[in-house]
Protein backbone atom coordinates (compact mmCIF):
# COMPACT_ATOMS: atom_id res chain seq x y z
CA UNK A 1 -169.70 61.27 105.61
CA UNK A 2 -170.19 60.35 109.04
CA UNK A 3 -167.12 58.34 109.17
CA UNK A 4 -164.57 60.68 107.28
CA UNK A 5 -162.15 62.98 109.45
CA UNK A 6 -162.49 66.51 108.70
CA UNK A 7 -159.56 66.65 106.10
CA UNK A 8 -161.25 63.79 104.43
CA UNK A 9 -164.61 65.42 104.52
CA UNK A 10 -162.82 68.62 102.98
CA UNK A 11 -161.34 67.18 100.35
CA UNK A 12 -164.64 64.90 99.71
CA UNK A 13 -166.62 68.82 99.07
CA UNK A 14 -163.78 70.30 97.32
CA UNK A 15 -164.22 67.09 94.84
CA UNK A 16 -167.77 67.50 95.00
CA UNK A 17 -167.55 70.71 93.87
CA UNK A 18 -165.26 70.73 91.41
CA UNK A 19 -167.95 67.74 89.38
CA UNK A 20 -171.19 69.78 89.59
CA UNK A 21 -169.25 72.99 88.87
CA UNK A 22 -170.43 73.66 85.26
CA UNK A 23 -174.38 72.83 86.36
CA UNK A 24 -174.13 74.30 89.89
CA UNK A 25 -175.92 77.86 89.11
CA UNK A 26 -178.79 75.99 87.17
CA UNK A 27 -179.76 73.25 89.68
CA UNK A 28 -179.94 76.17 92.59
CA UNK A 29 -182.57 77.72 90.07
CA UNK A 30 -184.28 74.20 89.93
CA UNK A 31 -183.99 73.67 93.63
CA UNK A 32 -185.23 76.54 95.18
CA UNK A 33 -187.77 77.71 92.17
CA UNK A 34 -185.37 80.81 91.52
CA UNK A 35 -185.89 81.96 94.82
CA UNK A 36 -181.76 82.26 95.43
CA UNK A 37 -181.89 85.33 93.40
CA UNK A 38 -184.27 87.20 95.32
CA UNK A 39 -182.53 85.88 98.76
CA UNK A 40 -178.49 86.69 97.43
CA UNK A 41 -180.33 90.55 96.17
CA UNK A 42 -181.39 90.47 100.04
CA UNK A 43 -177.65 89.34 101.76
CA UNK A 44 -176.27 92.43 99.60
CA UNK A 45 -178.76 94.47 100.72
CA UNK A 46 -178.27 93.85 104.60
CA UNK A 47 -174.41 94.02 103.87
CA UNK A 48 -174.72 97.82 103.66
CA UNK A 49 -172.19 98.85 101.50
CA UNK A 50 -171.06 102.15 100.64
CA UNK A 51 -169.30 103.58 97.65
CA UNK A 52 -165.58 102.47 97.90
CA UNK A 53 -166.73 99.53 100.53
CA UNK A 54 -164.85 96.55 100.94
CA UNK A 55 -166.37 93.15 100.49
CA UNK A 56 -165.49 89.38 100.83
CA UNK A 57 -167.51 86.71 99.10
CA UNK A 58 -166.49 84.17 100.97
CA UNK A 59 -167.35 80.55 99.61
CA UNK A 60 -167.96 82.48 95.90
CA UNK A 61 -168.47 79.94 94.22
CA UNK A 62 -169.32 81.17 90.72
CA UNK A 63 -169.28 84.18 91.84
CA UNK A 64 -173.59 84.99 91.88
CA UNK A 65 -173.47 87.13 94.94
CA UNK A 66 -170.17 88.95 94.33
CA UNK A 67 -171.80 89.71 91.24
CA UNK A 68 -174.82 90.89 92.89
CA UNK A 69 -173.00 93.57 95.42
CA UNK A 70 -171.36 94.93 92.11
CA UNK A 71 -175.08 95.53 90.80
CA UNK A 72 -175.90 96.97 93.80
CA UNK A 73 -173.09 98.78 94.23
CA UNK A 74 -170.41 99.49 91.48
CA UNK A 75 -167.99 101.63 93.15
CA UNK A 76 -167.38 98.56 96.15
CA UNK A 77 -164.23 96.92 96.05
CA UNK A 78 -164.77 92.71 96.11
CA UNK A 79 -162.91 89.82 96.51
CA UNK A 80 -164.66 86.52 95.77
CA UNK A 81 -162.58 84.01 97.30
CA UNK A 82 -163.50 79.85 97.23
CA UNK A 83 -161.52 77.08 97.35
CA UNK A 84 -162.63 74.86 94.96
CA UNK A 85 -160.81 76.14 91.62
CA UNK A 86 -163.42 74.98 88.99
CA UNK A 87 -165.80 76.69 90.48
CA UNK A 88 -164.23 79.98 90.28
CA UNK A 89 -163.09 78.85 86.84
CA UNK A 90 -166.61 78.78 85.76
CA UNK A 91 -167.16 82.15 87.72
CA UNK A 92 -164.62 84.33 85.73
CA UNK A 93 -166.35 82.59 82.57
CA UNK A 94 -168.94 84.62 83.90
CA UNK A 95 -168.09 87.57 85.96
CA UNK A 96 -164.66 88.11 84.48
CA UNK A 97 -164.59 91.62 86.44
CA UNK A 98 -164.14 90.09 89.54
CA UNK A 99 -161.32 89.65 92.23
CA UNK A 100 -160.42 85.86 92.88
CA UNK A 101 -159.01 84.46 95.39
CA UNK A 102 -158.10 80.92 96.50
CA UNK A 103 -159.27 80.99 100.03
CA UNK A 104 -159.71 78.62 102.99
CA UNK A 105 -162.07 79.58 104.86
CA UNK A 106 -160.44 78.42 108.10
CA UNK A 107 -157.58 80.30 107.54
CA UNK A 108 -157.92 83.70 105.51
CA UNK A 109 -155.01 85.10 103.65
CA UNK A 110 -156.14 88.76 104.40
CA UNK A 111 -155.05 90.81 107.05
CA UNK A 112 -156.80 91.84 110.48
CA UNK A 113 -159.67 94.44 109.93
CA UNK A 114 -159.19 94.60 105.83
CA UNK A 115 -162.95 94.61 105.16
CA UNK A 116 -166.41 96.15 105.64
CA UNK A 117 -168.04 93.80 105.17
CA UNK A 118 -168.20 89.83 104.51
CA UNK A 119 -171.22 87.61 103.04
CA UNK A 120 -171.32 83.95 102.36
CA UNK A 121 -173.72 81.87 100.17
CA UNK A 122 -173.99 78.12 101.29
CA UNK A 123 -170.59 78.09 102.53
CA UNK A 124 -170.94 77.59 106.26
CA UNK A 125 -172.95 73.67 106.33
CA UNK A 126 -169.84 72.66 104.07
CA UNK A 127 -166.48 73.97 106.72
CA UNK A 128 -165.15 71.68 108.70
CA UNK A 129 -165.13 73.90 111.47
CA UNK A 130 -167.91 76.36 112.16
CA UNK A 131 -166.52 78.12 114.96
CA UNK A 132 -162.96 79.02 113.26
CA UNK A 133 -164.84 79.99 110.38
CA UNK A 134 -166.86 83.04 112.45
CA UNK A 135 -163.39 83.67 113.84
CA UNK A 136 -161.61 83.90 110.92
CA UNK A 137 -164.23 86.69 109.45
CA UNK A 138 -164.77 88.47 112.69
CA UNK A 139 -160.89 88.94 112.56
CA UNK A 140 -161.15 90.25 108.95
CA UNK A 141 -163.76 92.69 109.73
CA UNK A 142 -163.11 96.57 110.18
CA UNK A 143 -165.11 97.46 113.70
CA UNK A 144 -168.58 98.33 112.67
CA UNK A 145 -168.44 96.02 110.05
CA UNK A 146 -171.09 93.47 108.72
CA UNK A 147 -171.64 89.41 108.36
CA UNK A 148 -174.45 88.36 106.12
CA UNK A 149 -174.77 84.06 105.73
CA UNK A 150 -176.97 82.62 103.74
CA UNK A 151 -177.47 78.59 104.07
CA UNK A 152 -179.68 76.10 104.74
CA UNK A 153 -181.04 75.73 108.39
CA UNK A 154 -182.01 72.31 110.00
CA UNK A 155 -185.98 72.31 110.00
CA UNK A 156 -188.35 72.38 112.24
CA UNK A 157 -191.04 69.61 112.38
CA UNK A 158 -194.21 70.57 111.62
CA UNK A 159 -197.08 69.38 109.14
CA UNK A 160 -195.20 70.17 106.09
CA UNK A 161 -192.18 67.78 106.89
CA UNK A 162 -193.19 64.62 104.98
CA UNK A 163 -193.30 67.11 101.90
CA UNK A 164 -189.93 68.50 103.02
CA UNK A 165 -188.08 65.38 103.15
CA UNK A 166 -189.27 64.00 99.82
CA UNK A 167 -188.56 67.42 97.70
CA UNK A 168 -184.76 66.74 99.57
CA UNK A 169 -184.30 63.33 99.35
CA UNK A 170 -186.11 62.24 96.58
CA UNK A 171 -186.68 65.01 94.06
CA UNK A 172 -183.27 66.53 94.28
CA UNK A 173 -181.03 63.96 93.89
CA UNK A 174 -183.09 62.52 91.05
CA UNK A 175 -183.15 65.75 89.29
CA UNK A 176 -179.15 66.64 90.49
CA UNK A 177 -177.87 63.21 88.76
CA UNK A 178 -180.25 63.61 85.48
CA UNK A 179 -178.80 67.28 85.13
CA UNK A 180 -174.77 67.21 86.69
CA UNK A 181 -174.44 63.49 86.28
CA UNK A 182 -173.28 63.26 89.93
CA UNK A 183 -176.71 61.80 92.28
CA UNK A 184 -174.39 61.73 94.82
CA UNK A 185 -173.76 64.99 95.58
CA UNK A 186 -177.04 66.45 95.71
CA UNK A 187 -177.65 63.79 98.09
CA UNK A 188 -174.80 64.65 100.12
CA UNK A 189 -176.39 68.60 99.36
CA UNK A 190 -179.66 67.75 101.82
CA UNK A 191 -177.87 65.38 104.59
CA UNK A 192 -175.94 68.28 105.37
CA UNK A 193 -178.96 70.66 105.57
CA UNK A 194 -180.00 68.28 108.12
CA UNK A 195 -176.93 67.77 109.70
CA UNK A 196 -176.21 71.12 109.97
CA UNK A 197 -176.69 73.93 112.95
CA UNK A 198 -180.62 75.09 113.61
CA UNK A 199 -181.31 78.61 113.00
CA UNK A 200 -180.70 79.55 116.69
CA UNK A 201 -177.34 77.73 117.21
CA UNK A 202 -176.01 79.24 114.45
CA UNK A 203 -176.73 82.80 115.67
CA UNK A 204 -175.74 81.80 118.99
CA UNK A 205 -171.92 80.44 117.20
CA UNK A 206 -172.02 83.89 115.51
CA UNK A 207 -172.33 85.64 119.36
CA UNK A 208 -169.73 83.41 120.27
CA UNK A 209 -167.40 84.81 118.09
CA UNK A 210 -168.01 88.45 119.06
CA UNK A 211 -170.81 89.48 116.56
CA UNK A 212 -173.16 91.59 118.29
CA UNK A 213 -177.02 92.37 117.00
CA UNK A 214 -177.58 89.13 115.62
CA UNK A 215 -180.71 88.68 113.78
CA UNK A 216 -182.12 85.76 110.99
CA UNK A 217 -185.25 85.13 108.90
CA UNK A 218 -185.92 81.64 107.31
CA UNK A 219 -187.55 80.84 104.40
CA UNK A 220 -188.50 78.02 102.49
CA UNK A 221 -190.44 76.83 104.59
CA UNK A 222 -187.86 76.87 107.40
CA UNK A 223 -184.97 74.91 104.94
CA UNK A 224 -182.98 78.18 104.57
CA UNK A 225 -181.97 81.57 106.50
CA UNK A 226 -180.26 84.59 106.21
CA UNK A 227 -178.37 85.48 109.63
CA UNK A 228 -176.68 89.08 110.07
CA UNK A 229 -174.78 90.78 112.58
CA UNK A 230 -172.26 93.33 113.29
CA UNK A 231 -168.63 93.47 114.98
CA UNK A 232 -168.91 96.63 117.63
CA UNK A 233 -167.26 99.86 116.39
């Protein structure tokens, strides 16, 4: 991964994607001990929305968080927009009530200030470019509107990180290839945890792009977070 350019890296996830489509929701059960539930019930929750709010679900996937802010809220309008088309494909399987769209992330078809509020689940370790992907939702935002990311976090070292790296690189691609078929990409799944932005640098991209009260919890022990923030009024 290293090696590839960042078109070449996008289409590498996009393909990626599209193979462990039809097992994705299961192994995030398997990999986290059901504990994505409980964390995509919390992004909702911080989102704040209202009756009649506007959401994106950016990086949908199959669609478990849209899904979510329609539980918590029925009355919010959603769009859950990804750009890997078997994923989605599996998602309206699902959640046919949804909005889909076919979205880059790096470029969003939507017009300035067209929603309240936008979450992402594991989207941001898989763009090409961090940065333009903040940009690109702080631009969608109405002012006084809300980011919620969920993703993994680069951890910390500590006494627990020889127990850490085996559970990544040893227990999840061994149970990813016996369940999708496809060992490689759930050992592409923990390189990029560990490639990918620390807790702090991420909320410090996020204040970069204009968010203001920035805040994050991890969990996991330290593997994943959930940042938030706001665009000013």
């Amino acid at each position: 991964m290293a090696n590839l350019t960042g078109q070449e890296r996008a289409r590498y996830v996009q393909n990626m994607f599209t193979r462990i489509a039809r097992r994705y929701d299961l192994m995030n059960r398997l990999m986290t001990g059901g504990q994505d539930v409980r964390w995509r019930k919390q992004v909702i929750k911080l989102a704040q929305l209202t009756s009649g709010a506007r959401l994106l679900d950016l990086g949908s996937g199959t669609g478990d968080l849209a899904n979510e802010a329609l539980r918590q809220q029925p009355n919010a309008h959603i769009v859950a927009a990804d750009f890997t088309l078997e994923m989605m494909r599996v998602g309206q399987e699902r959640f046919g009530q949804l909005n889909w769209s076919a979205t880059d992330a790096l470029k969003l078809p939507f017009a300035d200030k067209t929603f309240d509020a936008v979450v992402s689940g594991f989207l941001m370790r898989n763009v090409i470019d961090v940065n333009q992907a903040l940009r690109e939702q702080f631009r969608v935002l109405e002012p006084g509107g809300r980011i919620v990311i969920l993703d993994t976090t680069r951890p910390k070292q500590n006494l627990l990180s020889p127990f850490i790296w085996v559970h990544m690189h040893v227990l999840i691609p061994t149970l990813g290839g016996m369940i999708s078929g496809v060992r490689d990409a759930y050992t592409y799944l923990p390189d990029s945890t560990e490639g990918f932005l620390t807790a702090e640098n991420l909320a410090a991209r996020m204040a970069a792009a204009g968010f203001k009260n920035i805040n994050f919890k991890r969990f996991m022990f330290g593997t994943i977070a959930i940042h938030h923030g706001e665009k000013e009024s």
